[in-house]
PDB file of N, CA and C in Angstrom:
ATOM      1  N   UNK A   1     102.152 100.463  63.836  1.00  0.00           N
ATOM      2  CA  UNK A   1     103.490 100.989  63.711  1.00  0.00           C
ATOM      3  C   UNK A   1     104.365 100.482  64.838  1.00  0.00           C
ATOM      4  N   UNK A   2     105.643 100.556  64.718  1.00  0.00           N
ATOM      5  CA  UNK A   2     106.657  99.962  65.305  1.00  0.00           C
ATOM      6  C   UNK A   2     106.798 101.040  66.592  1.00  0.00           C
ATOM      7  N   UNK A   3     106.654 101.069  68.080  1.00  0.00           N
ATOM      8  CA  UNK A   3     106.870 101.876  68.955  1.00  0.00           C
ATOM      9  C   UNK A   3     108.386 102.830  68.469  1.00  0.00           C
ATOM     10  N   UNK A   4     109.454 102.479  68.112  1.00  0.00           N
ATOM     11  CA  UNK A   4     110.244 103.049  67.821  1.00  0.00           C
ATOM     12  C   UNK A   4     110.259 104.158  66.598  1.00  0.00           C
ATOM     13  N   UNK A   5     108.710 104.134  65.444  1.00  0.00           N
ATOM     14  CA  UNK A   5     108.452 104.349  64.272  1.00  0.00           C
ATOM     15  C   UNK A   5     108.123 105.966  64.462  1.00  0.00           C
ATOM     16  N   UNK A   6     108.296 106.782  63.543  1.00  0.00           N
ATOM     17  CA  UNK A   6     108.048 108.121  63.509  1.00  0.00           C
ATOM     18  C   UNK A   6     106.728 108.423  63.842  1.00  0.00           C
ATOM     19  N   UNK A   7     105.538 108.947  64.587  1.00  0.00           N
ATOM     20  CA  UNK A   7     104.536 109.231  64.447  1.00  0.00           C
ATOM     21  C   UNK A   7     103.973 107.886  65.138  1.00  0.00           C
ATOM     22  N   UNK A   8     104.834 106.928  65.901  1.00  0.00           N
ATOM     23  CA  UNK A   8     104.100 106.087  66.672  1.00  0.00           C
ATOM     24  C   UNK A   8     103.047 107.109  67.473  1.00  0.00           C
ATOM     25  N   UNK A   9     102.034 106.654  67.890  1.00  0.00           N
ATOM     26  CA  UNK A   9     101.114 106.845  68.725  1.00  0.00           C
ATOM     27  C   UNK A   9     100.596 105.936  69.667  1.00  0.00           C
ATOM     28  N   UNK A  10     100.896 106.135  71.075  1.00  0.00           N
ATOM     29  CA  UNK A  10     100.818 105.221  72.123  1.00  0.00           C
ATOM     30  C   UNK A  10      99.363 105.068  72.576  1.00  0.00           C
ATOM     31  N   UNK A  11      98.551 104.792  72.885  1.00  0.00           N
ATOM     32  CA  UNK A  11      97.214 104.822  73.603  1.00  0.00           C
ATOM     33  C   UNK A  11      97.384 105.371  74.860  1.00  0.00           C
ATOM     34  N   UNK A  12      97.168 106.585  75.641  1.00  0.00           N
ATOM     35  CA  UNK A  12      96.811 106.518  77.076  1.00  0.00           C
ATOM     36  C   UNK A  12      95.875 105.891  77.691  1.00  0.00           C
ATOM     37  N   UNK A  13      96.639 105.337  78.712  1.00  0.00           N
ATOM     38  CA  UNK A  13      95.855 104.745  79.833  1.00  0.00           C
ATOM     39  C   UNK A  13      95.191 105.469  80.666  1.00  0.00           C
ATOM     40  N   UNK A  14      93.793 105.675  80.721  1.00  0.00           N
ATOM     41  CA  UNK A  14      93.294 106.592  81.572  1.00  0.00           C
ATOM     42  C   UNK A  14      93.138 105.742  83.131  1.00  0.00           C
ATOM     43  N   UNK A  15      93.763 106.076  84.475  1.00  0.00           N
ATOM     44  CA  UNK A  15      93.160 105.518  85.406  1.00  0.00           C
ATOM     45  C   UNK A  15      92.689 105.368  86.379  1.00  0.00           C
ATOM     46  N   UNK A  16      92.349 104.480  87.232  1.00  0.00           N
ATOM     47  CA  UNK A  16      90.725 103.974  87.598  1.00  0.00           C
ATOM     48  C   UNK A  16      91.089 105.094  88.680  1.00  0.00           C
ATOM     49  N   UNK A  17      89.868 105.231  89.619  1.00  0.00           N
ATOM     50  CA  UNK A  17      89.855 105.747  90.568  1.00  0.00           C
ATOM     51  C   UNK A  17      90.305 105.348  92.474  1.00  0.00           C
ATOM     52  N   UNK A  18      90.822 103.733  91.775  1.00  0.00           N
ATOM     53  CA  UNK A  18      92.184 103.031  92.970  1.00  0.00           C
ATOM     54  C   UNK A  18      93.165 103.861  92.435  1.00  0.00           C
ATOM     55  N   UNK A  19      93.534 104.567  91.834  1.00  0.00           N
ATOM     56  CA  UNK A  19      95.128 104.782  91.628  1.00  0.00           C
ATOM     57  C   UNK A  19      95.036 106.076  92.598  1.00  0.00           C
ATOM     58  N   UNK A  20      93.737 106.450  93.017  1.00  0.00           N
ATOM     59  CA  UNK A  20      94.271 108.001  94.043  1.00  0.00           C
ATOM     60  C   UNK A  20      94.579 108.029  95.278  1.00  0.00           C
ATOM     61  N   UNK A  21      94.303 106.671  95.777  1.00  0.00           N
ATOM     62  CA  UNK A  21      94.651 105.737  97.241  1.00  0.00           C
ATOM     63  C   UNK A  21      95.855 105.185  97.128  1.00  0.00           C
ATOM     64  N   UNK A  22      96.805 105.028  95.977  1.00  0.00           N
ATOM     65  CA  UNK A  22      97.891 104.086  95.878  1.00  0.00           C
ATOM     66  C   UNK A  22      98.862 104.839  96.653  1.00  0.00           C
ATOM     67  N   UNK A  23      99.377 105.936  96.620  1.00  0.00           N
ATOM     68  CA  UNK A  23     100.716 106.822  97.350  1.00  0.00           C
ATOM     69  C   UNK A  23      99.822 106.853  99.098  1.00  0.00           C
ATOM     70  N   UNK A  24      98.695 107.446  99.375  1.00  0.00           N
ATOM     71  CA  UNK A  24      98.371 107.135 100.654  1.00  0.00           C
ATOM     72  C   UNK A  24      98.481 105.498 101.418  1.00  0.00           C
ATOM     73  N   UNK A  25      98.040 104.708 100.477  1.00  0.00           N
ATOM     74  CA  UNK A  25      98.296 103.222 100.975  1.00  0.00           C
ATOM     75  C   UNK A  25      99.813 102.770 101.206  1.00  0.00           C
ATOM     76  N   UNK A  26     100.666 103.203 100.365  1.00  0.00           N
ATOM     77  CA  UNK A  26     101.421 103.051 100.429  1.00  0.00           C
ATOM     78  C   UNK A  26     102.422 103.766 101.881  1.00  0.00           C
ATOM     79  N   UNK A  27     102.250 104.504 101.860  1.00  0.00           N
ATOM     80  CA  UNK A  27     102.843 105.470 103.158  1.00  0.00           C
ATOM     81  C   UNK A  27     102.590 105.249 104.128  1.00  0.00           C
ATOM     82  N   UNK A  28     100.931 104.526 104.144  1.00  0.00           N
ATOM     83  CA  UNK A  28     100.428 104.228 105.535  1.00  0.00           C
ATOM     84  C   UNK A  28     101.477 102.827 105.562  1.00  0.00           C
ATOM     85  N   UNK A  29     101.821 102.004 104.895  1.00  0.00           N
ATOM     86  CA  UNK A  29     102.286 100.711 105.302  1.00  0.00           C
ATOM     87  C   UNK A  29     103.692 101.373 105.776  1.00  0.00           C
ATOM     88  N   UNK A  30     104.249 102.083 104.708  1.00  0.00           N
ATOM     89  CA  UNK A  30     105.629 102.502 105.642  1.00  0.00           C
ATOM     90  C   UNK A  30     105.999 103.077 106.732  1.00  0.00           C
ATOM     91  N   UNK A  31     104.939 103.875 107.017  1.00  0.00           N
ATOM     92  CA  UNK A  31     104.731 104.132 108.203  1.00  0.00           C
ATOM     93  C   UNK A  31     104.576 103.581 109.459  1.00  0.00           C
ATOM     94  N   UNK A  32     103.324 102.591 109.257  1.00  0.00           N
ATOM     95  CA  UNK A  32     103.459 101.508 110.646  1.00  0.00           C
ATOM     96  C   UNK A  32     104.226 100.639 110.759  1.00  0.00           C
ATOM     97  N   UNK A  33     105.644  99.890 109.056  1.00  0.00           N
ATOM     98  CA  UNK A  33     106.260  99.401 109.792  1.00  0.00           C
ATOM     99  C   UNK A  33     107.950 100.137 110.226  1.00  0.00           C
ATOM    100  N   UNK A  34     107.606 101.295 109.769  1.00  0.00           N
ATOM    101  CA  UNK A  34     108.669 102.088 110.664  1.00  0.00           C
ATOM    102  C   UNK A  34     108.472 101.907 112.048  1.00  0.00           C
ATOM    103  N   UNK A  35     107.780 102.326 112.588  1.00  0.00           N
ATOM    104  CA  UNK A  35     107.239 102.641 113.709  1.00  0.00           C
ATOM    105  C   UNK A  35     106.991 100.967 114.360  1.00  0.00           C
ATOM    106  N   UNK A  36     106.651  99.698 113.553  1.00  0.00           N
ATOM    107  CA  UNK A  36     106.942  98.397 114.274  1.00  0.00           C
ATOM    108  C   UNK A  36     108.764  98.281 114.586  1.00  0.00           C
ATOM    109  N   UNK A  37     109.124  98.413 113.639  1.00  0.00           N
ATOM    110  CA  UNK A  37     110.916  98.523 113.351  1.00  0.00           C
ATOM    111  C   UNK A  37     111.389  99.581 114.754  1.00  0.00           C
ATOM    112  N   UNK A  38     110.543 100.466 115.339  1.00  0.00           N
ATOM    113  CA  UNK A  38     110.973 100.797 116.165  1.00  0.00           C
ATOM    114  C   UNK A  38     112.043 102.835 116.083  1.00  0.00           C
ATOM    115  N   UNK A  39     111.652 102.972 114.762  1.00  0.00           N
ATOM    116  CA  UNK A  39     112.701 104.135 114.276  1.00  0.00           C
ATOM    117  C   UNK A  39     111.746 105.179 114.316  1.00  0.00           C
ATOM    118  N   UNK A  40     112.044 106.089 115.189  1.00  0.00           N
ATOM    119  CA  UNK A  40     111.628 107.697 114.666  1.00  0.00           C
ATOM    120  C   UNK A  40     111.412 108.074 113.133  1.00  0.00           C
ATOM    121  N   UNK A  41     110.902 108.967 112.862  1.00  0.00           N
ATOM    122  CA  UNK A  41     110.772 109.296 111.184  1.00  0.00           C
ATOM    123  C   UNK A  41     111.888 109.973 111.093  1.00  0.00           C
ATOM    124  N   UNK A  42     112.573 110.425 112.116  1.00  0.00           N
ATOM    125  CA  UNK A  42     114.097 111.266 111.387  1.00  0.00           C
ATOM    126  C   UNK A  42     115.100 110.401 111.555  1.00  0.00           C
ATOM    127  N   UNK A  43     115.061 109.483 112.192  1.00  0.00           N
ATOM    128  CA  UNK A  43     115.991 108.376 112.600  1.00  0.00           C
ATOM    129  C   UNK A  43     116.210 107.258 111.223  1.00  0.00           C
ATOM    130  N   UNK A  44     114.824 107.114 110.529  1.00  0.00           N
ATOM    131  CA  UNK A  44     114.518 106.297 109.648  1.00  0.00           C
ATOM    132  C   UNK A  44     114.612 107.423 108.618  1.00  0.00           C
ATOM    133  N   UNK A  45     114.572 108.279 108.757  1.00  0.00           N
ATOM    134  CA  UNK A  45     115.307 108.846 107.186  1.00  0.00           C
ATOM    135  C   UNK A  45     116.648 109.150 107.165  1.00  0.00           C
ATOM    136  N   UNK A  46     117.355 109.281 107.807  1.00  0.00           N
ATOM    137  CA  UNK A  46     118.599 109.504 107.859  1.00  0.00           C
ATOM    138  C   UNK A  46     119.281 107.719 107.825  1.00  0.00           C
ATOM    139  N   UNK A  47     118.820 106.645 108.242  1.00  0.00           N
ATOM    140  CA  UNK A  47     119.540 105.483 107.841  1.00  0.00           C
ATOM    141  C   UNK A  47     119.078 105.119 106.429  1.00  0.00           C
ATOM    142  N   UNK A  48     117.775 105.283 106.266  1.00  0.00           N
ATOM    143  CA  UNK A  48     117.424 105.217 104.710  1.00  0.00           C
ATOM    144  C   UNK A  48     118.308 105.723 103.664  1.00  0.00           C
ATOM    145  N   UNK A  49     119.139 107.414 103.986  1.00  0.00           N
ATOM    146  CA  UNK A  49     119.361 108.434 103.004  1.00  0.00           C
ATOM    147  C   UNK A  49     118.229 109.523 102.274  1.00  0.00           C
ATOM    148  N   UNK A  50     117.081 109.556 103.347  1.00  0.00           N
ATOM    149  CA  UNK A  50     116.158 110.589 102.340  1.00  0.00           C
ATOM    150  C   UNK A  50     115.915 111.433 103.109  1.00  0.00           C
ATOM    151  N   UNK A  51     115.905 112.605 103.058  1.00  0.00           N
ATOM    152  CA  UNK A  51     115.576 113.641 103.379  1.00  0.00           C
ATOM    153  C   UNK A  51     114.293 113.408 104.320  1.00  0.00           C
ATOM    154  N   UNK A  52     114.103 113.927 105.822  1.00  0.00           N
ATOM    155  CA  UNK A  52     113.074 113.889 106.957  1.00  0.00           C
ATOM    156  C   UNK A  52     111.797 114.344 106.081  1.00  0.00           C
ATOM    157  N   UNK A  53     112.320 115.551 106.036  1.00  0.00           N
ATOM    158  CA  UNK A  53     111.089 116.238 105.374  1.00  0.00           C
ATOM    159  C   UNK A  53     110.166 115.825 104.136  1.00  0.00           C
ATOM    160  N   UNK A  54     110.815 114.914 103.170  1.00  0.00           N
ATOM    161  CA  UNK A  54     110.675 114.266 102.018  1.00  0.00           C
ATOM    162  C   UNK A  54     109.867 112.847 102.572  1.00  0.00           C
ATOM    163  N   UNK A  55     110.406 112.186 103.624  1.00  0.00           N
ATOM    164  CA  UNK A  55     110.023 111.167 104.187  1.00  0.00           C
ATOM    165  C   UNK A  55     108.491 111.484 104.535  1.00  0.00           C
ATOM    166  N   UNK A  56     108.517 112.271 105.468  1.00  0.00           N
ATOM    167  CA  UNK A  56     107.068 112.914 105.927  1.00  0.00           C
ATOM    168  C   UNK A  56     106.216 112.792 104.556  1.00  0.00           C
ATOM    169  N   UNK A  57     106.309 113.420 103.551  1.00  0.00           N
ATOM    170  CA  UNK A  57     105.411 113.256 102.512  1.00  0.00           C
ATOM    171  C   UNK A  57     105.266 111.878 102.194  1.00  0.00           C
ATOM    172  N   UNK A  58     106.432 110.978 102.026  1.00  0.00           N
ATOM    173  CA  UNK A  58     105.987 110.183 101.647  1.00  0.00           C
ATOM    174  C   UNK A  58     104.986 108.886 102.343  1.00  0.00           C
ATOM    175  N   UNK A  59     105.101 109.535 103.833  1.00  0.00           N
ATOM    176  CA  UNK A  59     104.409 108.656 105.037  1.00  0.00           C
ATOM    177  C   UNK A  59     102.845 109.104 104.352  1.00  0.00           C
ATOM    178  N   UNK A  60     102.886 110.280 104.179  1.00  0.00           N
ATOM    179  CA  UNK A  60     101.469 111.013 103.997  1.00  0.00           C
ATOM    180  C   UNK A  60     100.334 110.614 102.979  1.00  0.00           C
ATOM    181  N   UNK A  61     101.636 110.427 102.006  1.00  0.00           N
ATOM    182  CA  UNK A  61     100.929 109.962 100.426  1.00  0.00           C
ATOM    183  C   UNK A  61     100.742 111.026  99.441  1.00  0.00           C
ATOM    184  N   UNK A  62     101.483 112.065  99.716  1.00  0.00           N
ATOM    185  CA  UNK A  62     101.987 113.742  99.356  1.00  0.00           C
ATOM    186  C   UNK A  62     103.068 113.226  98.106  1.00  0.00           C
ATOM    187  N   UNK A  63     103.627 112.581  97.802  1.00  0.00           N
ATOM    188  CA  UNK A  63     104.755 112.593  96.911  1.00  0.00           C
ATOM    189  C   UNK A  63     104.537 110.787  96.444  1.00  0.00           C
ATOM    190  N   UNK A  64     105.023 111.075  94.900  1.00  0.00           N
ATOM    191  CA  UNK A  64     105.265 109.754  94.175  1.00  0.00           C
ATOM    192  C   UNK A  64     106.708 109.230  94.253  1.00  0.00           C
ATOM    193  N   UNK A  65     106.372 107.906  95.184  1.00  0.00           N
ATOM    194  CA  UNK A  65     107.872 107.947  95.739  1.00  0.00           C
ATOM    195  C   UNK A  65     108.842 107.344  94.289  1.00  0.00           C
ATOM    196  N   UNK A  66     110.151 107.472  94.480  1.00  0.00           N
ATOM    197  CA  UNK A  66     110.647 106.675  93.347  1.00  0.00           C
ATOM    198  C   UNK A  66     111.053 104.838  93.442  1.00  0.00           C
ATOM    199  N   UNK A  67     111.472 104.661  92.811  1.00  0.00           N
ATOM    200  CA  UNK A  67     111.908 102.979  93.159  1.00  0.00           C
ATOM    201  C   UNK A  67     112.770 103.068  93.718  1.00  0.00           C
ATOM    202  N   UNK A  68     114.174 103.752  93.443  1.00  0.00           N
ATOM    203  CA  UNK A  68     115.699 103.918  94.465  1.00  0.00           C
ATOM    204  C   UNK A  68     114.868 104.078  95.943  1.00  0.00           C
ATOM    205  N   UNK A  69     114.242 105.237  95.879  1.00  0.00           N
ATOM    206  CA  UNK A  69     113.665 105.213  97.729  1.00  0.00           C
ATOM    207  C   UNK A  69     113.212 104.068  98.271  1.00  0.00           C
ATOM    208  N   UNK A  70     112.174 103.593  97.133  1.00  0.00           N
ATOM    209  CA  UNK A  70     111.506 102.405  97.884  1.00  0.00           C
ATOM    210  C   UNK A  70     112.682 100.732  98.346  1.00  0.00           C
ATOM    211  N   UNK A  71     113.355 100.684  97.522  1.00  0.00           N
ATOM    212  CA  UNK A  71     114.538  99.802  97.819  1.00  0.00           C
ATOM    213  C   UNK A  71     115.241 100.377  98.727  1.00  0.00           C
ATOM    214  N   UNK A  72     115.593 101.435  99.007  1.00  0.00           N
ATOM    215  CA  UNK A  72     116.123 101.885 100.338  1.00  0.00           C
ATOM    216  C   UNK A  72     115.668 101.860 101.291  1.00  0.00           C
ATOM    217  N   UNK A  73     114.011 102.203 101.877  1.00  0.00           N
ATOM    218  CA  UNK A  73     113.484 101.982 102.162  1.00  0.00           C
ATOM    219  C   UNK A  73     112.941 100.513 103.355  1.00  0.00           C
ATOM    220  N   UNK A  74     113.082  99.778 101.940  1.00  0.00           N
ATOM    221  CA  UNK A  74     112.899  97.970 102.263  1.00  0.00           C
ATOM    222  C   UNK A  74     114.025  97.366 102.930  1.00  0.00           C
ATOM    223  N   UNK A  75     115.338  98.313 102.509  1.00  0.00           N
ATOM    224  CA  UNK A  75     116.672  97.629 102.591  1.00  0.00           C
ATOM    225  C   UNK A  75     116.571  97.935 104.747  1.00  0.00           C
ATOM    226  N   UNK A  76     116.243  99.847 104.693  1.00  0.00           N
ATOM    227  CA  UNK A  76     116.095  99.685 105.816  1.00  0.00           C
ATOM    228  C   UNK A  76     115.276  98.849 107.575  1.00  0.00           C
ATOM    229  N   UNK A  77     114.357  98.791 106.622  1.00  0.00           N
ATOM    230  CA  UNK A  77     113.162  98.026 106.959  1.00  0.00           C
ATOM    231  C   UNK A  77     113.610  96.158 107.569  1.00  0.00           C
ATOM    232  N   UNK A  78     115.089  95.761 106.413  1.00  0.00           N
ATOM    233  CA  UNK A  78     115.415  94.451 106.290  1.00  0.00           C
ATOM    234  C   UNK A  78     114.254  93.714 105.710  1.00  0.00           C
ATOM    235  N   UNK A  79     113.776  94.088 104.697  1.00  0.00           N
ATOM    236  CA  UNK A  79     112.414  93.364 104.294  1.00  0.00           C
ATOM    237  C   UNK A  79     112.711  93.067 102.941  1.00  0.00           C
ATOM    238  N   UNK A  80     112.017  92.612 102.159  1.00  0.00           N
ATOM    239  CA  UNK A  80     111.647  92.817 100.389  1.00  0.00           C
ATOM    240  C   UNK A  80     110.812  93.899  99.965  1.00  0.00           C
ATOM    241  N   UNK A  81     111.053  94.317  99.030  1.00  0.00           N
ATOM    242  CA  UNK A  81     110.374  95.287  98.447  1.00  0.00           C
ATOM    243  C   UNK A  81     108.780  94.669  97.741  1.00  0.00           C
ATOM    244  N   UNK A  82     108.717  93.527  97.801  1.00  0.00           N
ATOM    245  CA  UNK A  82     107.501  93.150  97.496  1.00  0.00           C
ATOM    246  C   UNK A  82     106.361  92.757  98.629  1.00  0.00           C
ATOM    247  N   UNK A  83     107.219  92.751  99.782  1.00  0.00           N
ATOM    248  CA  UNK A  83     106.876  92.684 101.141  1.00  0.00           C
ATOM    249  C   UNK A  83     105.636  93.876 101.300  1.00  0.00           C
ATOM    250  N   UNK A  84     106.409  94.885 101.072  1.00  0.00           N
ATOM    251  CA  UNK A  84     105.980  96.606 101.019  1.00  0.00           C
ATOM    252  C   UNK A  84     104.556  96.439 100.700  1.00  0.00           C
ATOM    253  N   UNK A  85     104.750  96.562  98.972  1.00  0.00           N
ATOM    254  CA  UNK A  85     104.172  96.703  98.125  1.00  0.00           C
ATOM    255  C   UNK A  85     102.847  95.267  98.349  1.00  0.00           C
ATOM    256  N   UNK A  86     103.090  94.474  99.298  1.00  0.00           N
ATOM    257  CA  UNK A  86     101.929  93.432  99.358  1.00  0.00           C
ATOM    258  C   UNK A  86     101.065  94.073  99.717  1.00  0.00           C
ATOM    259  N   UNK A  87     101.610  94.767 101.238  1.00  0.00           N
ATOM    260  CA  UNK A  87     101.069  95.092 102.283  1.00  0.00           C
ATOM    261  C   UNK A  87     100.164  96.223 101.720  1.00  0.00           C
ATOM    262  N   UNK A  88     100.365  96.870 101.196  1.00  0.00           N
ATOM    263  CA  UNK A  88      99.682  97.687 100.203  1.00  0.00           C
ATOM    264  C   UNK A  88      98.795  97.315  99.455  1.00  0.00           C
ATOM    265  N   UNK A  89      98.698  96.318  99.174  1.00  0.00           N
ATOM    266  CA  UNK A  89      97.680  95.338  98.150  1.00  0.00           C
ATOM    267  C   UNK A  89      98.012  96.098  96.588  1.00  0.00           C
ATOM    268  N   UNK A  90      99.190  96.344  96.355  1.00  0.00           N
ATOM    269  CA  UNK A  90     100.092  96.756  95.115  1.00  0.00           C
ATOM    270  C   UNK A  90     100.442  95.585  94.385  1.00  0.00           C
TER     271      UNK A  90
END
């Protein structure tokens, strides 16, 4: 059936057991290169635009960050967003 079709039925993807390290891996990279970049975590959330407290989770690996953050993020950083996401092995 046509994805758009009445009664499509999608397959779930069930997945692996790397995907429960992906938000911690990820946080850890933003984290150390905050902290290479030289910015406090409230310093670096407030030039980012995200909330300190929100930031903290996402250093942690507590929250699924979104893409707007993560481009904000990178933007702050002066990096690429694939930069990030290397470093991560994403």
């Amino acid at each position: 059936m046509r994805c758009g079709a009445i009664n499509c039925r999608v397959p779930r993807v069930s997945g692996n057991t790397d995907d429960q390290n992906v938000l911690p891996r990820l946080g850890a990279v933003i984290r150390a290169s905050r902290k290479t970049a030289g910015f406090s975590q409230e310093a670096f959330a407030d030039a980012s635009g995200i909330d300190r407290s929100h930031m903290g989770k996402i250093e942690r690996g507590e929250r699924n960050i979104t893409l707007l953050n993560l481009v904000r993020i990178a933007h702050t950083l002066n990096c690429r967003l694939s930069e990030i996401l290397a470093k991560a092995n994403l």
